[in-house]
Protein backbone atom coordinates (compact mmCIF):
# COMPACT_ATOMS: atom_id res chain seq x y z
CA UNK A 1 -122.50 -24.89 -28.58
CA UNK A 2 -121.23 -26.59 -31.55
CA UNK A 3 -119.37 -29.96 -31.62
CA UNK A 4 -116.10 -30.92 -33.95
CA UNK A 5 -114.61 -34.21 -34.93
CA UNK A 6 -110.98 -33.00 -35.31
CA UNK A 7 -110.06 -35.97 -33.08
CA UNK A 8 -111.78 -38.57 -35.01
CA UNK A 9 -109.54 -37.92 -38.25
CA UNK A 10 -106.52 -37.80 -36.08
CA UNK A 11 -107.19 -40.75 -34.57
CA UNK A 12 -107.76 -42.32 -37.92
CA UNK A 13 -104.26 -41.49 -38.75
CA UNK A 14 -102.99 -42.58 -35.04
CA UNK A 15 -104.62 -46.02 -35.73
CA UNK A 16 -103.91 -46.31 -39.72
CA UNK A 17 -107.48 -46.55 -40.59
CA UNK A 18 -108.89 -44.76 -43.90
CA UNK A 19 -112.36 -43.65 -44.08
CA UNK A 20 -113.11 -46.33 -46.69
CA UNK A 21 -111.97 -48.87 -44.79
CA UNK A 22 -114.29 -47.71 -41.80
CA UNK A 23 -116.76 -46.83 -43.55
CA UNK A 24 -117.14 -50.80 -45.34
CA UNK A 25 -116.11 -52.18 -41.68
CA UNK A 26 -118.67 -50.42 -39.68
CA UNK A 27 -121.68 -50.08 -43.18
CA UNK A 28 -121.63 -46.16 -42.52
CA UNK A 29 -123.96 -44.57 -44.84
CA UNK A 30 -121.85 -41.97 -47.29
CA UNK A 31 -124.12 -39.27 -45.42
CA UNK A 32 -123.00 -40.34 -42.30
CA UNK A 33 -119.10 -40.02 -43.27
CA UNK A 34 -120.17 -36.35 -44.61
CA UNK A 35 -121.95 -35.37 -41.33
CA UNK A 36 -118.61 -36.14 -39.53
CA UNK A 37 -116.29 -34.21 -42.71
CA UNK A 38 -118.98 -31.33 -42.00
CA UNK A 39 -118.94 -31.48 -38.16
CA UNK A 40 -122.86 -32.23 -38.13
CA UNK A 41 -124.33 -34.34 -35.55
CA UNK A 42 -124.24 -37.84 -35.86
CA UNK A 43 -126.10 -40.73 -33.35
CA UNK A 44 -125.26 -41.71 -30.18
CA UNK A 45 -125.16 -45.28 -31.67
CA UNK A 46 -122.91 -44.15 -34.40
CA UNK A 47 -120.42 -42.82 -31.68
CA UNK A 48 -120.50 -45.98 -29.65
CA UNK A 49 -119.51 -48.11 -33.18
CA UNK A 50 -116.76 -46.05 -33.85
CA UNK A 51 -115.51 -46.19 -30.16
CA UNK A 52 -115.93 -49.81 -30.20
CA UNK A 53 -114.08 -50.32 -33.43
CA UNK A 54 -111.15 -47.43 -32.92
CA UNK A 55 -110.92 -49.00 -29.29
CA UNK A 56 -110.96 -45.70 -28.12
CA UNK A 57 -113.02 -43.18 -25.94
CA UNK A 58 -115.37 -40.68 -27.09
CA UNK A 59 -112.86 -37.59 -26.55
CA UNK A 60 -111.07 -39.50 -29.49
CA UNK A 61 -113.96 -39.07 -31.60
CA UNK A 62 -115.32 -35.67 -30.68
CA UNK A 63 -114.75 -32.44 -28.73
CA UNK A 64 -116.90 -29.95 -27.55
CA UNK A 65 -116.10 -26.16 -29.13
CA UNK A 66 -118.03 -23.05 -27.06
CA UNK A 67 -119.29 -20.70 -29.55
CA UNK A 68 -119.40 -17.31 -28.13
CA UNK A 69 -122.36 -15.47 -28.41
């Protein structure tokens, strides 16, 4: 099972918010903005912050992909 953050960047554009500007709003680490450009896992807490700040819910942020075996 693999998870993808497709939504996230759309809803970036929805909302009219650039990665920098989250990034400096929220103090992301750079690593942290290139685990969600590379579709690696992030925290919980990280997901909650970026709910919170897109005033969104979590299928905004993230979907789950099935990877067939």
């Amino acid at each position: 099972m693999s998870f993808d953050y497709k939504p996230f960047f759309k809803t970036l554009i929805d909302k009219e918010v650039t990665r920098e500007q989250i990034k400096k709003d929220l103090q992301l680490s750079p690593a942290t903005m290139a685990k969600l450009a590379k579709g690696e896992n992030i925290s919980m807490s990280v997901l909650d912050k970026l709910c919170e700040y897109l005033d969104c819910e979590i299928e905004d942020i993230i979907s789950h992909v099935k990877v067939s075996e």
